[in-house]
Structure formats: structure tokens, C-alpha cells
PDB file of N, CA and C in Angstrom:
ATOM      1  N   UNK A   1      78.443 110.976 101.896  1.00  0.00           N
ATOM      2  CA  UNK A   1      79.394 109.899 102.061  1.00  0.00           C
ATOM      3  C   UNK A   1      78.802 108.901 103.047  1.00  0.00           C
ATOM      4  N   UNK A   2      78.727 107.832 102.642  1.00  0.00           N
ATOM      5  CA  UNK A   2      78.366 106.680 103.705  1.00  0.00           C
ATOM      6  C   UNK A   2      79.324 106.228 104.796  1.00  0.00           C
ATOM      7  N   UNK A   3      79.259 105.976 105.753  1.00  0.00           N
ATOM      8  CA  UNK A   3      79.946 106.256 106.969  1.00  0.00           C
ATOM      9  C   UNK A   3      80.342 104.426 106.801  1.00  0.00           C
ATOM     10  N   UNK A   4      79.662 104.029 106.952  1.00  0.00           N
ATOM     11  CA  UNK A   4      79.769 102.369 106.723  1.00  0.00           C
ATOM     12  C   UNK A   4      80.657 101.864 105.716  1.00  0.00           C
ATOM     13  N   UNK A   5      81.035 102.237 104.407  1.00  0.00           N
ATOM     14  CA  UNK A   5      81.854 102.546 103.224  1.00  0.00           C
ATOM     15  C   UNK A   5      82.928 102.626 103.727  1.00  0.00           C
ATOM     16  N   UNK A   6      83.302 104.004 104.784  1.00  0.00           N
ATOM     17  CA  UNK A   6      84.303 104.314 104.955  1.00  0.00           C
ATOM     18  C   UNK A   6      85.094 103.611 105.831  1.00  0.00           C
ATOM     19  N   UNK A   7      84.321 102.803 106.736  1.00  0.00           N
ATOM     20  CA  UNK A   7      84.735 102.153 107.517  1.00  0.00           C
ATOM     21  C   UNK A   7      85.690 100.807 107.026  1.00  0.00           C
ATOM     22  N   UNK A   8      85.312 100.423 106.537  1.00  0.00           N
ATOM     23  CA  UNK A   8      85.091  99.552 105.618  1.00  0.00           C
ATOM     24  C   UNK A   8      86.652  99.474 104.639  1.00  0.00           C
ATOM     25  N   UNK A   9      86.139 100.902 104.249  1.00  0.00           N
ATOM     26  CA  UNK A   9      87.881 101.270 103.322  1.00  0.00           C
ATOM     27  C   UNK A   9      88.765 101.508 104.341  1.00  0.00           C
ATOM     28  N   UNK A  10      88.528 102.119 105.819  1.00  0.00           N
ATOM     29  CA  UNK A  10      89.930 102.335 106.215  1.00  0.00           C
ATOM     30  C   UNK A  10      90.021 101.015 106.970  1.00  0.00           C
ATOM     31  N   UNK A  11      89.530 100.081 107.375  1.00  0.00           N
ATOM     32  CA  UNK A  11      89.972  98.650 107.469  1.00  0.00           C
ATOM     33  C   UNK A  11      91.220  98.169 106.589  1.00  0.00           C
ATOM     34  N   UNK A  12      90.677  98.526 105.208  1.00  0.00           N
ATOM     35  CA  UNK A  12      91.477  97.812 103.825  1.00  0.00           C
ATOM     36  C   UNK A  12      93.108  98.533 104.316  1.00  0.00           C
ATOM     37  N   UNK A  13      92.686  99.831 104.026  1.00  0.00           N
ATOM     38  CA  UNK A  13      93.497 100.938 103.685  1.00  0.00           C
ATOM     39  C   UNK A  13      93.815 101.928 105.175  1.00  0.00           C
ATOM     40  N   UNK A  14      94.442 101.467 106.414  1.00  0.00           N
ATOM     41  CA  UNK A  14      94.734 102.421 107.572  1.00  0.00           C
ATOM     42  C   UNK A  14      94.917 103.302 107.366  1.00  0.00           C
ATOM     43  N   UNK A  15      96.398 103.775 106.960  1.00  0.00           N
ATOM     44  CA  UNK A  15      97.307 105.030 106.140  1.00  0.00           C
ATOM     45  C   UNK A  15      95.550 106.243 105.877  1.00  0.00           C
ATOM     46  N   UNK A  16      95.394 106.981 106.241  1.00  0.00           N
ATOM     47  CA  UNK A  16      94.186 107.966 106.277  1.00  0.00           C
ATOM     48  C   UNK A  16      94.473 108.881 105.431  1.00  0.00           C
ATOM     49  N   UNK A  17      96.290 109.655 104.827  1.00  0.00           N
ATOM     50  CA  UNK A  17      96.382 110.017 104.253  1.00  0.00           C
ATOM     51  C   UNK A  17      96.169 109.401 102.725  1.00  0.00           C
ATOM     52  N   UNK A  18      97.182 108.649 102.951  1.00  0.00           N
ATOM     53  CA  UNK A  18      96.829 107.481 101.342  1.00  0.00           C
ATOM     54  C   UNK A  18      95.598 106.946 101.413  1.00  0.00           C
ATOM     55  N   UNK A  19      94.919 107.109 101.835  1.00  0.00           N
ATOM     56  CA  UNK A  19      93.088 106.935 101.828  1.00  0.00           C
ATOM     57  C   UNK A  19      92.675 107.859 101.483  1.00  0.00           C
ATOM     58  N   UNK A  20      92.730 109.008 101.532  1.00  0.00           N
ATOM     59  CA  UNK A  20      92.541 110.431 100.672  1.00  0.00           C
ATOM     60  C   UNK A  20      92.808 110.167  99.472  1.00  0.00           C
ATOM     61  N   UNK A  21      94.182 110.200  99.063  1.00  0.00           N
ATOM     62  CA  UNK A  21      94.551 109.897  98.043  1.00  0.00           C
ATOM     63  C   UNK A  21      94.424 109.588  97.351  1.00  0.00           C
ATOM     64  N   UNK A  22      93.867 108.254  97.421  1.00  0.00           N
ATOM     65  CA  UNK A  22      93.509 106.787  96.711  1.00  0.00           C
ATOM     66  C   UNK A  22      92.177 107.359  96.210  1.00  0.00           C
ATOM     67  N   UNK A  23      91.122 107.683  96.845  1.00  0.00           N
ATOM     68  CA  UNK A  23      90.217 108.009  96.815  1.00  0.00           C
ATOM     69  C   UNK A  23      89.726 109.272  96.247  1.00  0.00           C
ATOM     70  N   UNK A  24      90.716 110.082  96.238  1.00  0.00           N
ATOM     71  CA  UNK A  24      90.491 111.270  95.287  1.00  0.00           C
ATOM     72  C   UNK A  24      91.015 111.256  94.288  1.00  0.00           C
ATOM     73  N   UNK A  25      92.232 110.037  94.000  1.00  0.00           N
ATOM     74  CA  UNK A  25      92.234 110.091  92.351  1.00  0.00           C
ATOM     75  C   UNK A  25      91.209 109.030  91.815  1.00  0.00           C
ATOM     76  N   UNK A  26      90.566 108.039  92.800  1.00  0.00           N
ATOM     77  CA  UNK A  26      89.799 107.418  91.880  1.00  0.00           C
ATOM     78  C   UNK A  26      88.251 108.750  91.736  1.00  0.00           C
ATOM     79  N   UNK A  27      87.838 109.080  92.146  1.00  0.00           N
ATOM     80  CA  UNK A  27      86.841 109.794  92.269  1.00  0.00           C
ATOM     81  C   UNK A  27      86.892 110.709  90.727  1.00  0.00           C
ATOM     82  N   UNK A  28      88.266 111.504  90.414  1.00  0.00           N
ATOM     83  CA  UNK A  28      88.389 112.081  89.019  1.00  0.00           C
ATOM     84  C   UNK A  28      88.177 110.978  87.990  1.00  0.00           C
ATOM     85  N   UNK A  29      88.850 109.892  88.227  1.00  0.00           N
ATOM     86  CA  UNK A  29      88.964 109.150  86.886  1.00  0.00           C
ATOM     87  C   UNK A  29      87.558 108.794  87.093  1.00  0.00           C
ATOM     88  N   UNK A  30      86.281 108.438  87.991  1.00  0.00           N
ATOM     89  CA  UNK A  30      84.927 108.283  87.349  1.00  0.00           C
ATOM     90  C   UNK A  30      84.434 109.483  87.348  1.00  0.00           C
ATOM     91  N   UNK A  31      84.655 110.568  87.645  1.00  0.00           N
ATOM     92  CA  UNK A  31      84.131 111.471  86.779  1.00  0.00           C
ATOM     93  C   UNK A  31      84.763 112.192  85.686  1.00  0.00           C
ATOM     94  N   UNK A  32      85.948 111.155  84.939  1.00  0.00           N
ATOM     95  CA  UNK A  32      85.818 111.874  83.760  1.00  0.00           C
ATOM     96  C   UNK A  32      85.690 110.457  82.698  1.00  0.00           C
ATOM     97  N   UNK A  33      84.990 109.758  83.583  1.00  0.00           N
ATOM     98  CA  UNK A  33      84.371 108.555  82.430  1.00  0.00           C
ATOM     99  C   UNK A  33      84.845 107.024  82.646  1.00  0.00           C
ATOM    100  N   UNK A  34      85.713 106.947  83.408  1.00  0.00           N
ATOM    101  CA  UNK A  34      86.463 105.259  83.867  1.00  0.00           C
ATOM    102  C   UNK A  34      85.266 104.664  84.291  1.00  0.00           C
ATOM    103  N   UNK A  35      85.116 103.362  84.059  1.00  0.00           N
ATOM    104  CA  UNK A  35      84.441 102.643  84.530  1.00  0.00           C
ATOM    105  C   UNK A  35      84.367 101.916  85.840  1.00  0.00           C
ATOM    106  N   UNK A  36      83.130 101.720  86.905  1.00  0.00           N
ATOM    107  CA  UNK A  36      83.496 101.023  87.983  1.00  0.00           C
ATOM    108  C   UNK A  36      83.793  99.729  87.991  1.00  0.00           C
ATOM    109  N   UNK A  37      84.597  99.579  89.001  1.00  0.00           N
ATOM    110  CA  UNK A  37      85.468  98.153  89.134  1.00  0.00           C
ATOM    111  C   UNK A  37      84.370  97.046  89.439  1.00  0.00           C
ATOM    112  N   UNK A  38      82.855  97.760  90.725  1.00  0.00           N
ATOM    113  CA  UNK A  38      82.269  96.987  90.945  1.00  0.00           C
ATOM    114  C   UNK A  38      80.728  97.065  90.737  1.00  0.00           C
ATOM    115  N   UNK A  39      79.626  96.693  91.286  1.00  0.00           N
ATOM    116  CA  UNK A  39      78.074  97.077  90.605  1.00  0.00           C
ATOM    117  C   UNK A  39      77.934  97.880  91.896  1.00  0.00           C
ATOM    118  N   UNK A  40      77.355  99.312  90.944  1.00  0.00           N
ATOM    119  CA  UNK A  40      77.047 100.228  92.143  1.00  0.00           C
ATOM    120  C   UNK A  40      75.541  99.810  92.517  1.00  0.00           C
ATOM    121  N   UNK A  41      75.633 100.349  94.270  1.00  0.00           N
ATOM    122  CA  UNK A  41      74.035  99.580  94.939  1.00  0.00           C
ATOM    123  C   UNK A  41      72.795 100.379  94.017  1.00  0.00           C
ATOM    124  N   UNK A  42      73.283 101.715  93.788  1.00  0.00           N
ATOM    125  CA  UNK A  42      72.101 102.145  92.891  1.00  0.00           C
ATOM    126  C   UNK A  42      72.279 103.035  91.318  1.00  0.00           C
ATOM    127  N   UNK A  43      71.639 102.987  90.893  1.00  0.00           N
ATOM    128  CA  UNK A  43      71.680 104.029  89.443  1.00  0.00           C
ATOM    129  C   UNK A  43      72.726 105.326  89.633  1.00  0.00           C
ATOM    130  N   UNK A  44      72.335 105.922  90.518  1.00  0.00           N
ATOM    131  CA  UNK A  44      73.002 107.290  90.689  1.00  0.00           C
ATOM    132  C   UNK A  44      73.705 107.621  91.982  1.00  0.00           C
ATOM    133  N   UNK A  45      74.649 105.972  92.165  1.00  0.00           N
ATOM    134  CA  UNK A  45      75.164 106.282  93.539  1.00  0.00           C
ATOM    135  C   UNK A  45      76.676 107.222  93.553  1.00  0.00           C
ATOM    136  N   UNK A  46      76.751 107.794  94.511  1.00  0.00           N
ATOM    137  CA  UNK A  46      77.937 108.813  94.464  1.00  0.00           C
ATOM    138  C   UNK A  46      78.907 108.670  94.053  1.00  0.00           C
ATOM    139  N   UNK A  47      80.393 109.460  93.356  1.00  0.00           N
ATOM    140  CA  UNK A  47      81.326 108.630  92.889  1.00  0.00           C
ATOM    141  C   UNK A  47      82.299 108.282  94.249  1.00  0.00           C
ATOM    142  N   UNK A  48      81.864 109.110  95.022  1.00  0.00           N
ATOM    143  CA  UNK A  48      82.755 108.879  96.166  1.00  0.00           C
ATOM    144  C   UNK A  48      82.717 107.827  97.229  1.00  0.00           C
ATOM    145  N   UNK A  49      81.242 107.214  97.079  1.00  0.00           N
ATOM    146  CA  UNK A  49      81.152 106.130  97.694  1.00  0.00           C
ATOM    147  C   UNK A  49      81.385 104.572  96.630  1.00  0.00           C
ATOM    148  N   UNK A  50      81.264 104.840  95.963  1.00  0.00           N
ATOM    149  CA  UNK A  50      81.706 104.054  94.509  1.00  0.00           C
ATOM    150  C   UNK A  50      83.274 103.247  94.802  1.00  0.00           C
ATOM    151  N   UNK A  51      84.010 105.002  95.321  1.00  0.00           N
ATOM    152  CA  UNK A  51      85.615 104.721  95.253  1.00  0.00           C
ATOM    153  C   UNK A  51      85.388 104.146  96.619  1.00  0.00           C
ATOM    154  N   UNK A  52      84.579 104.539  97.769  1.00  0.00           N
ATOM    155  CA  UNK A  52      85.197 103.670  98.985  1.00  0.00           C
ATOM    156  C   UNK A  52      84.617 102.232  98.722  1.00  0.00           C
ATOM    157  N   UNK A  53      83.782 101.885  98.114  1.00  0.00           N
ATOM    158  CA  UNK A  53      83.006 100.667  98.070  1.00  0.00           C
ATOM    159  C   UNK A  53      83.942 100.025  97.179  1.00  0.00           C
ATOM    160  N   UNK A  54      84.939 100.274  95.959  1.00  0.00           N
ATOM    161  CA  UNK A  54      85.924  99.483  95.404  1.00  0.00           C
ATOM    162  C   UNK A  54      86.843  98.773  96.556  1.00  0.00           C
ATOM    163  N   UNK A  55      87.538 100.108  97.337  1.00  0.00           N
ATOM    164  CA  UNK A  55      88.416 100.106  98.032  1.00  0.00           C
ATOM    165  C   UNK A  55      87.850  98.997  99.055  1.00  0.00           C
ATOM    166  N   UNK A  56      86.840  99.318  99.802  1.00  0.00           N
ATOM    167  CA  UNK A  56      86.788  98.463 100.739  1.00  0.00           C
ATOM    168  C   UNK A  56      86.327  96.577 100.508  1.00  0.00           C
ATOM    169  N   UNK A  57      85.689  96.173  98.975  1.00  0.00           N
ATOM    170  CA  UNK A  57      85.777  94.790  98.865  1.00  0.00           C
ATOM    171  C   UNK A  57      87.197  94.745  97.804  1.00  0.00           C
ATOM    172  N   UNK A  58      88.640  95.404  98.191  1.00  0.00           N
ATOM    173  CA  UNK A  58      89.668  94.977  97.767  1.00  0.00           C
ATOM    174  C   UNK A  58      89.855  95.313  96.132  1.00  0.00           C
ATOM    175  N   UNK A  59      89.100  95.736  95.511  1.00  0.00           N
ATOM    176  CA  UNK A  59      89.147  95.891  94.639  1.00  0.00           C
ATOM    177  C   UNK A  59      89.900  97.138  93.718  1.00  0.00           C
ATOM    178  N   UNK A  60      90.339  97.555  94.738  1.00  0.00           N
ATOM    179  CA  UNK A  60      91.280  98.557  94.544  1.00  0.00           C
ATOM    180  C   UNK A  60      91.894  99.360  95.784  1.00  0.00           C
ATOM    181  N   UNK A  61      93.746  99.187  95.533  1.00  0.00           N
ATOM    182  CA  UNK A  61      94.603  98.955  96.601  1.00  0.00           C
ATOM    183  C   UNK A  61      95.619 100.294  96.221  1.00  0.00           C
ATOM    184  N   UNK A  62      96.832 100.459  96.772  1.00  0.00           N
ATOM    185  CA  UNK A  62      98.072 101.080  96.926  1.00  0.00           C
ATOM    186  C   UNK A  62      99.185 100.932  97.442  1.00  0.00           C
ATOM    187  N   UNK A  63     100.275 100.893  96.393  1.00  0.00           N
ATOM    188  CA  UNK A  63     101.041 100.470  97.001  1.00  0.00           C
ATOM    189  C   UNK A  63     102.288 101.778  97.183  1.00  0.00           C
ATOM    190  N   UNK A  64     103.105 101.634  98.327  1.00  0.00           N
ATOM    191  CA  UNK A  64     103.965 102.649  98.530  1.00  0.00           C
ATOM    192  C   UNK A  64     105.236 102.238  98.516  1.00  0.00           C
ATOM    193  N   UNK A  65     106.067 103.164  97.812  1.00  0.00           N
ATOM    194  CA  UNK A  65     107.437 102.212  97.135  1.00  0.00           C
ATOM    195  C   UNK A  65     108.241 103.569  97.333  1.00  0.00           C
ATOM    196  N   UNK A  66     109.756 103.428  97.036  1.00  0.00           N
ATOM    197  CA  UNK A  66     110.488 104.371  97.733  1.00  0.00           C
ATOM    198  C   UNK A  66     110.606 104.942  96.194  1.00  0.00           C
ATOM    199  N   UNK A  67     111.082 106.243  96.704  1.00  0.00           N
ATOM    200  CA  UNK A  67     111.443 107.074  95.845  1.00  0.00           C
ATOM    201  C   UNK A  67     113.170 106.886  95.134  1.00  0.00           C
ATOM    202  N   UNK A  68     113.091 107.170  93.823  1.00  0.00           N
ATOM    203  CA  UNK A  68     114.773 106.943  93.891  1.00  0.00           C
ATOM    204  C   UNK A  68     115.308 108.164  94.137  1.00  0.00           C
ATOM    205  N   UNK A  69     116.674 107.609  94.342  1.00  0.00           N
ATOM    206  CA  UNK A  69     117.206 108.744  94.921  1.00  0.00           C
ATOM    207  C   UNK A  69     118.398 109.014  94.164  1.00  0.00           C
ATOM    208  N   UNK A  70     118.125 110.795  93.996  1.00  0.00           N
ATOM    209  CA  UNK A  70     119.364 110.974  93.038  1.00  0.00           C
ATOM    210  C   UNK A  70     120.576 110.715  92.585  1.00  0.00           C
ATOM    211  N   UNK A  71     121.272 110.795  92.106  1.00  0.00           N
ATOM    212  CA  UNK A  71     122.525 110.390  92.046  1.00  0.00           C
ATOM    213  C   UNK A  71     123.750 111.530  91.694  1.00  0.00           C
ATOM    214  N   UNK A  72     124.172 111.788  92.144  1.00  0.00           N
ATOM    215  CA  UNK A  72     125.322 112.723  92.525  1.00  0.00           C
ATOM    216  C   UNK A  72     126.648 112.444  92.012  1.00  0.00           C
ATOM    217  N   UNK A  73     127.326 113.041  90.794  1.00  0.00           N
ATOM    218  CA  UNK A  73     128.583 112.519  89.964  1.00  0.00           C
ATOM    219  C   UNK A  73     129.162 113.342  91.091  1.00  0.00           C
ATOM    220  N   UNK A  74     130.661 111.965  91.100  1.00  0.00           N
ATOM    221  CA  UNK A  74     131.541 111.974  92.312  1.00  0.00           C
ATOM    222  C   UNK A  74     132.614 113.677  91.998  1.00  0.00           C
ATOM    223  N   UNK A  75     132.601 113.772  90.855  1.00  0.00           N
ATOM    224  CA  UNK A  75     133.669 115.208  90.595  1.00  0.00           C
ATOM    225  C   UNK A  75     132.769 116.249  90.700  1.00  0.00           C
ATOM    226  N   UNK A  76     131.140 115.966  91.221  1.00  0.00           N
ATOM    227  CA  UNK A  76     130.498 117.225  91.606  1.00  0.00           C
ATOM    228  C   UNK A  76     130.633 117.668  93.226  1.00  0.00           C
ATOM    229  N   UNK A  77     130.604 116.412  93.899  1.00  0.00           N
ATOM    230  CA  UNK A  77     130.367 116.540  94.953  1.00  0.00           C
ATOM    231  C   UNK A  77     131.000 117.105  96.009  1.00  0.00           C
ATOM    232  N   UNK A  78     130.584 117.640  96.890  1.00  0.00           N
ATOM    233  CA  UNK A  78     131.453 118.673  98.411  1.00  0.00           C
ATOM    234  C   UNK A  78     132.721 117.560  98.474  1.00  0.00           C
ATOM    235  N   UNK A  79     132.474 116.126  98.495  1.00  0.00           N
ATOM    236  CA  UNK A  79     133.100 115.349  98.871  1.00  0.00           C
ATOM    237  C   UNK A  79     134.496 114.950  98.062  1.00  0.00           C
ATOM    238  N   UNK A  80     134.478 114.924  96.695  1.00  0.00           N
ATOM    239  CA  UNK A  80     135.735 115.376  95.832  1.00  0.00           C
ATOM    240  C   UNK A  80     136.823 116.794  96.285  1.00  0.00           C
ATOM    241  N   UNK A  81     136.703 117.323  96.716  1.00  0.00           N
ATOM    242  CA  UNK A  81     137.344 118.409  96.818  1.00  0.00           C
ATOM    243  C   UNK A  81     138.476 118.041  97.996  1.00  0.00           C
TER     244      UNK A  81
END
């Protein structure tokens, strides 16, 4: 892993967990054949520096959005009774 890369991505991307993340699902999808977003520096460069080198010229982001939240019929609830 290139240390410089990473730097680089957690600039883009603080959140260290969702930098995992991000980065380990892009890492499957090029190794099971997705194409890179950008020109890798060499023939056989890693996929993992690949994903921080997207990440860090912006080229691939995350966004975090709330979860919905269930919904609870009113004749179920503790609160009907």
C-alpha cells in the first residue's frame, strides 16, 4: 500500500471507517473485473492503491444518508393499550 495514496484518500475521505469501506468494496469490484475510474501509474499496479488513487483525485466518493426507520402500526404498539 502506498502511504502517499493514503494520505491523500483520507484528506478526501476523514471518516477512517468509511475509508475502509469505500475501499474494500471498491477493491472486490476490480477484482472481479470493473474497470478503473482512472490510468493506473503502472501495468500491474495494486488494486488497492488503484481504489485509494480513485478516491483521493475525487473520483470516487460516499455518501452517508440515514437509515429509515420502521414504522410501527398504531393498534400494535405498547402505546395503544
Amino acid at each position: 500500500m502506498n502511504a502517499l495514496l493514503l494520505e491523500k484518500a483520507k484528506e478526501r475521505m476523514p471518516n477512517i471507517p468509511l475509508l475502509v469501506n469505500v475501499v474494500s468494496k471498491r477493491v472486490r469490484q476490480l477484482n472481479g473485473g470493473a474497470r478503473p475510474l482512472i490510468k493506473p501509474d503502472t501495468i500491474d499496479m495494486d488494486h488497492l492503491d488503484l481504489a485509494l488513487k480513485e478516491i483521493g483525485e475525487g473520483k470516487l466518493s460516499a455518501e452517508l444518508g440515514s437509515l429509515p426507520t420502521p414504522k410501527v402500526e398504531l393498534s400494535r404498539s405498547l402505546l395503544a393499550l
